[in-house]
Protein backbone atom coordinates (compact mmCIF):
# COMPACT_ATOMS: atom_id res chain seq x y z
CA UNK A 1 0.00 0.00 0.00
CA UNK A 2 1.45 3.20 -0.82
CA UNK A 3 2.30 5.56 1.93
CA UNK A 4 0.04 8.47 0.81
CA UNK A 5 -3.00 6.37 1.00
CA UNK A 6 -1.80 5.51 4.58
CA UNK A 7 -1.60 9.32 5.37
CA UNK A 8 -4.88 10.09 3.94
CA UNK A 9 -6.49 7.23 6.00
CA UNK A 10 -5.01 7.96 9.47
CA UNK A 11 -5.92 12.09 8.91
CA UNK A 12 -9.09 11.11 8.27
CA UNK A 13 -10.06 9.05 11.15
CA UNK A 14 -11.67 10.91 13.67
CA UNK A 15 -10.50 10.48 17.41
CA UNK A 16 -12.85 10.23 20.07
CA UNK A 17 -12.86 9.50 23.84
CA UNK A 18 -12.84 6.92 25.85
CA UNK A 19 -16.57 7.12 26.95
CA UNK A 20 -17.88 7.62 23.39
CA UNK A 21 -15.89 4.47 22.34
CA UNK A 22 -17.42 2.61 25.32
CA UNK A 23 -20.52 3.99 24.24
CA UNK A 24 -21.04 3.27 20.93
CA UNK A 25 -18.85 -0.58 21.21
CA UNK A 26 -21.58 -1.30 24.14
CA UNK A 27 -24.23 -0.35 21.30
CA UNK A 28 -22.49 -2.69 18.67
CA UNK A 29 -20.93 -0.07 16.74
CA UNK A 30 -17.08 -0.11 15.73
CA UNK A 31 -15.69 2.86 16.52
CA UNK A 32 -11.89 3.58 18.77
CA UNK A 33 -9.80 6.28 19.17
CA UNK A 34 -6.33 6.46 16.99
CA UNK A 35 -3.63 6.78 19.02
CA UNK A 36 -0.31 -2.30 16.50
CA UNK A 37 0.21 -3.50 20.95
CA UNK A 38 0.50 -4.95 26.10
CA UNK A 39 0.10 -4.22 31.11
CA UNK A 40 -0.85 -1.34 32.90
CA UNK A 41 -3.88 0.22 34.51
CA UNK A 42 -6.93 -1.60 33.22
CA UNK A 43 -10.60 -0.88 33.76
CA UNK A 44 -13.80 -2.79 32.95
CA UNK A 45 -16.95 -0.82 32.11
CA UNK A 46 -18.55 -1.41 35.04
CA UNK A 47 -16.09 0.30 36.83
CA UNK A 48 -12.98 -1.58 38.13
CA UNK A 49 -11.06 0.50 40.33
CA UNK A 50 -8.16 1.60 39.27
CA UNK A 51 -5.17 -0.54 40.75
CA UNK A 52 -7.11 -3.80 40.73
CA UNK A 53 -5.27 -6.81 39.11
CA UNK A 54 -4.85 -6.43 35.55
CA UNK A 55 -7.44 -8.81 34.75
CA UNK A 56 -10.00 -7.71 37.00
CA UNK A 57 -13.38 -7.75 35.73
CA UNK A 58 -12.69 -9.07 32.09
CA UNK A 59 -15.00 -11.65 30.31
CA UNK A 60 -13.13 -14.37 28.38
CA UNK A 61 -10.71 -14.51 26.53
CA UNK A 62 -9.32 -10.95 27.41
CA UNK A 63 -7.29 -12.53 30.07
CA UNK A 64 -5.25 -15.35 28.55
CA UNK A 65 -5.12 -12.91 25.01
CA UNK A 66 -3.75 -9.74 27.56
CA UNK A 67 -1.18 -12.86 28.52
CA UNK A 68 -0.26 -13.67 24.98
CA UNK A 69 0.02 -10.73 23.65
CA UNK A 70 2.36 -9.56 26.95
CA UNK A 71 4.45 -12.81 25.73
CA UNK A 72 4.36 -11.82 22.25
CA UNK A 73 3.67 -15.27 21.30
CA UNK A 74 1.24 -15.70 17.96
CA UNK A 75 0.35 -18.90 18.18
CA UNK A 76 -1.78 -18.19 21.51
CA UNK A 77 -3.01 -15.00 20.34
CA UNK A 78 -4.47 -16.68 17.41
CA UNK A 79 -5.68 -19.64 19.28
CA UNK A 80 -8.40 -17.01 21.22
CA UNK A 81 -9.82 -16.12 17.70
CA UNK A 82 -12.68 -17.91 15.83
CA UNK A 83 -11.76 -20.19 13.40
CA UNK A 84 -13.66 -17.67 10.85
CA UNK A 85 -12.51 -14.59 12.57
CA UNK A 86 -11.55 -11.39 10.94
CA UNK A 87 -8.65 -9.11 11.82
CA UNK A 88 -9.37 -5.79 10.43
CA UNK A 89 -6.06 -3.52 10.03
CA UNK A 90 -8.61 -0.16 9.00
CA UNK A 91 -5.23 2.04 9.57
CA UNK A 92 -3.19 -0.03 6.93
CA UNK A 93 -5.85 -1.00 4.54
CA UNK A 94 -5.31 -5.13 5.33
CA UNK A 95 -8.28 -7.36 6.49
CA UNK A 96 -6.81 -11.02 7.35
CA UNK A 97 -9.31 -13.87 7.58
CA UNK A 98 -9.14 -17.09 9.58
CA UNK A 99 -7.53 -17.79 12.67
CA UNK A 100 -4.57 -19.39 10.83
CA UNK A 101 -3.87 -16.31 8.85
CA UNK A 102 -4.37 -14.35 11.96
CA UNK A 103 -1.36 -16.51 12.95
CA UNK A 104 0.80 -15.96 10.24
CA UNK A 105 0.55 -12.28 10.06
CA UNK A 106 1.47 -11.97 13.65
CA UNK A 107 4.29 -14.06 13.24
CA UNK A 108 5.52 -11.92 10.45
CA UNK A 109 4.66 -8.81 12.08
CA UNK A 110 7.11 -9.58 15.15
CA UNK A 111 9.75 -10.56 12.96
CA UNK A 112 9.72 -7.45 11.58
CA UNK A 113 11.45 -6.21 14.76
CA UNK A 114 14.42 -7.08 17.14
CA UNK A 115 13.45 -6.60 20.95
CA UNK A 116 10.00 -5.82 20.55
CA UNK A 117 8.08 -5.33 23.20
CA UNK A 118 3.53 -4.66 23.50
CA UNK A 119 1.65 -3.68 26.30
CA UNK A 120 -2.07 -2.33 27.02
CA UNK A 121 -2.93 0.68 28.99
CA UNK A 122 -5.99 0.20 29.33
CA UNK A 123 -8.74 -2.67 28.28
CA UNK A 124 -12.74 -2.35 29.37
CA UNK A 125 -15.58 -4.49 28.10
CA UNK A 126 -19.30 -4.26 28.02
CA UNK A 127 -21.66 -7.18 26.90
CA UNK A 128 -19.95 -8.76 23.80
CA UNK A 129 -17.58 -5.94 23.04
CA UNK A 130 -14.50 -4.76 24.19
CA UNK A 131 -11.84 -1.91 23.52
CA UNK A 132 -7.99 -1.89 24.58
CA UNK A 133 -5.74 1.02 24.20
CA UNK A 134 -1.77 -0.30 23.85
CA UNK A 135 1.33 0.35 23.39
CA UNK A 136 4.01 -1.22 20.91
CA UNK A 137 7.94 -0.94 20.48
CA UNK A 138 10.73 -2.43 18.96
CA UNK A 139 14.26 -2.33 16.55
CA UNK A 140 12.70 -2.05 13.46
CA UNK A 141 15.05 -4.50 11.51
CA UNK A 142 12.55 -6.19 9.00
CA UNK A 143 10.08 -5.51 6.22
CA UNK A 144 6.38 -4.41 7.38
CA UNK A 145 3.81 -4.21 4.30
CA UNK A 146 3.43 -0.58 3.07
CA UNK A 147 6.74 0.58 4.95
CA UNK A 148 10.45 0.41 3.27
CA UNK A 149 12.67 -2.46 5.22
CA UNK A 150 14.08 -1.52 8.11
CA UNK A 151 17.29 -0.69 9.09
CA UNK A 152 17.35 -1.15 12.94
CA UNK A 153 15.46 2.02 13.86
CA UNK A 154 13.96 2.28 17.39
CA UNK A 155 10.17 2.77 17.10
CA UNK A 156 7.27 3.51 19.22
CA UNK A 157 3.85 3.35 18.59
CA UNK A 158 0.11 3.10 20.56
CA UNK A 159 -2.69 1.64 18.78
CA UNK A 160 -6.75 1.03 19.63
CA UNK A 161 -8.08 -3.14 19.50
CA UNK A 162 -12.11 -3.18 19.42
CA UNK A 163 -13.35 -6.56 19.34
CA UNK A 164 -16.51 -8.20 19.10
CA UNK A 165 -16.65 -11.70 21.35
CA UNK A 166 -18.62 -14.64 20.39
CA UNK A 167 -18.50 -17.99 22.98
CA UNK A 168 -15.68 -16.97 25.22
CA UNK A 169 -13.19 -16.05 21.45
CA UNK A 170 -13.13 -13.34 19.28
CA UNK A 171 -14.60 -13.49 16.41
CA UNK A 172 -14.14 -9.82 15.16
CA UNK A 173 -10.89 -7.26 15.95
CA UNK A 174 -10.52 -4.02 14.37
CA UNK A 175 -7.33 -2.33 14.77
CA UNK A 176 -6.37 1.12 15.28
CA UNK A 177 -2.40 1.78 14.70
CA UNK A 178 -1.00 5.19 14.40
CA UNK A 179 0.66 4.73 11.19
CA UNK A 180 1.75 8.79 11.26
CA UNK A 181 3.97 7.97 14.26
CA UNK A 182 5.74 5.85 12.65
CA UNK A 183 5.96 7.41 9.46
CA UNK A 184 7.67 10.86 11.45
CA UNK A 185 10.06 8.21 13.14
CA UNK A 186 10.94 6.97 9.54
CA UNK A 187 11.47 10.43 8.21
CA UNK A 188 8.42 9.49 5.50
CA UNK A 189 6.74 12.74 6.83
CA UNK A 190 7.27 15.86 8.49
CA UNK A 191 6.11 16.71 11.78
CA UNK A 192 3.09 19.09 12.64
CA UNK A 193 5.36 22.12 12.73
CA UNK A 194 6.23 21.43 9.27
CA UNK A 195 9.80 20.83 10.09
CA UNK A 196 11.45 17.82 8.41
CA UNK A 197 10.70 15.02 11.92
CA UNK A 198 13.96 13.68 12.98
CA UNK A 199 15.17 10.18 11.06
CA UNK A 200 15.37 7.14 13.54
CA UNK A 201 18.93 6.28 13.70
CA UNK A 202 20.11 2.79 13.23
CA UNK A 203 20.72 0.63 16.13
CA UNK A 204 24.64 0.60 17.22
C-alpha cells in the first residue's frame, strides 16, 4: 500500500474518547480512538477500580489474550480467535481472515522487529464488546507491508483493539495503529510544525 493512501487514511479518522468508544462498542458499533500493541492500569466498564489486578473484571478470553500478547507469542493469540474470525487492520488498509492467517501475520509482524516489546494501557468491556488502548515498540530490523525495510530504527507506537466476542473467542478485531507515528520516526513525513521530523537512527 502506498504511503500516501496511509496518510490520507489515518488524517481522516476521527479520534474520540474513551466514553464515546465505550458507548457506541456497548451499542455494537465499531468505533476507537487512533492513538499495532501490552500491562498497565486496566478498567472494565462497570467500573474496576483503578489498581485492581490487571485482569480484574474481564470476560473471556481478554485474560489469557492480555497474557499472549504480553508474551508476544502468535500462536496463543491466534488460538483465542474464531476459526472464521476477521482481523481488520482499518489504519493499513489489510483485512486477514481465519484464525490461521491471523497466525501468520502476527508471526511476520514480530519478525519485523528485534526486541519488541507490546503492552495495554488500558482494556474495558461491556456485553460482547470490548476496547484496549496499547502500546508497541521495537528495533525495526525487517520488512512491514506498506513501509520500506528496516534498518534497525527504534520505534514507538500506541494503537486502539475493538473486538466483538462470540463464545468466550473473538470473532471480530478491528485495529487502530497510528501509522503517522511511525511514518515521522521513519522520516516518511514531516512533523506538525512542518519541520522535516527527525530520522530514527540505526541501532549501534
Amino acid at each position: 500500500m502506498g504511503q500516501e493512501r496511509i496518510v490520507r487514511s489515518l488524517l481522516g479518522t476521527e479520534a474520540v474518547s474513551r466514553r464515546t468508544v465505550l458507548r457506541r462498542a456497548g451499542g455494537g458499533g465499531l468505533v476507537a480512538a487512533v492513538s499495532l500493541p501490552l500491562g498497565a492500569a486496566f478498567a472494565s466498564a462497570q467500573g474496576t477500580p483503578v489498581g485492581s489486578p490487571v485482569t480484574a473484571g474481564l470476560p473471556a478470553p481478554l485474560p489469557d489474550w492480555v497474557a499472549a500478547w504480553n508474551a508476544l507469542d502468535a500462536a496463543r493469540i491466534a488460538s483465542y480467535y474464531t476459526e472464521d474470525a476477521d482481523y481488520d487492520n482499518v489504519s493499513g488498509a489489510m483485512v486477514i481472515h481465519g484464525r490461521a492467517a491471523i497466525q501468520g501475520f502476527l508471526s511476520a509482524y514480530f519478525a519485523a522487529f528485534t526486541g519488541p516489546s507490546a503492552h495495554f494501557t488500558n482494556v474495558f468491556a461491556s456485553d460482547d464488546h470490548a476496547t484496549g488502548e496499547w502500546e508497541f515498540s521495537g528495533k525495526y530490523t525487517g520488512q512491514f507491508p506498506g513501509l520500506p525495510a528496516g534498518t534497525g530504527q527504534s520505534l514507538s507506537f500506541r494503537g486502539v483493539s475493538v473486538l466483538e466476542l462470540s463464545g468466550g473467542l473473538i470473532a471480530r478485531d478491528t485495529e487502530y495503529v497510528d501509522y503517522v507515528a511511525i511514518l515521522r520516526q521513519l522520516g516518511l513525513i514531516q512533523s506538525p510544525s512542518g519541520t522535516p521530523a527527525p530520522v530514527a537512527s540505526p541501532a549501534t
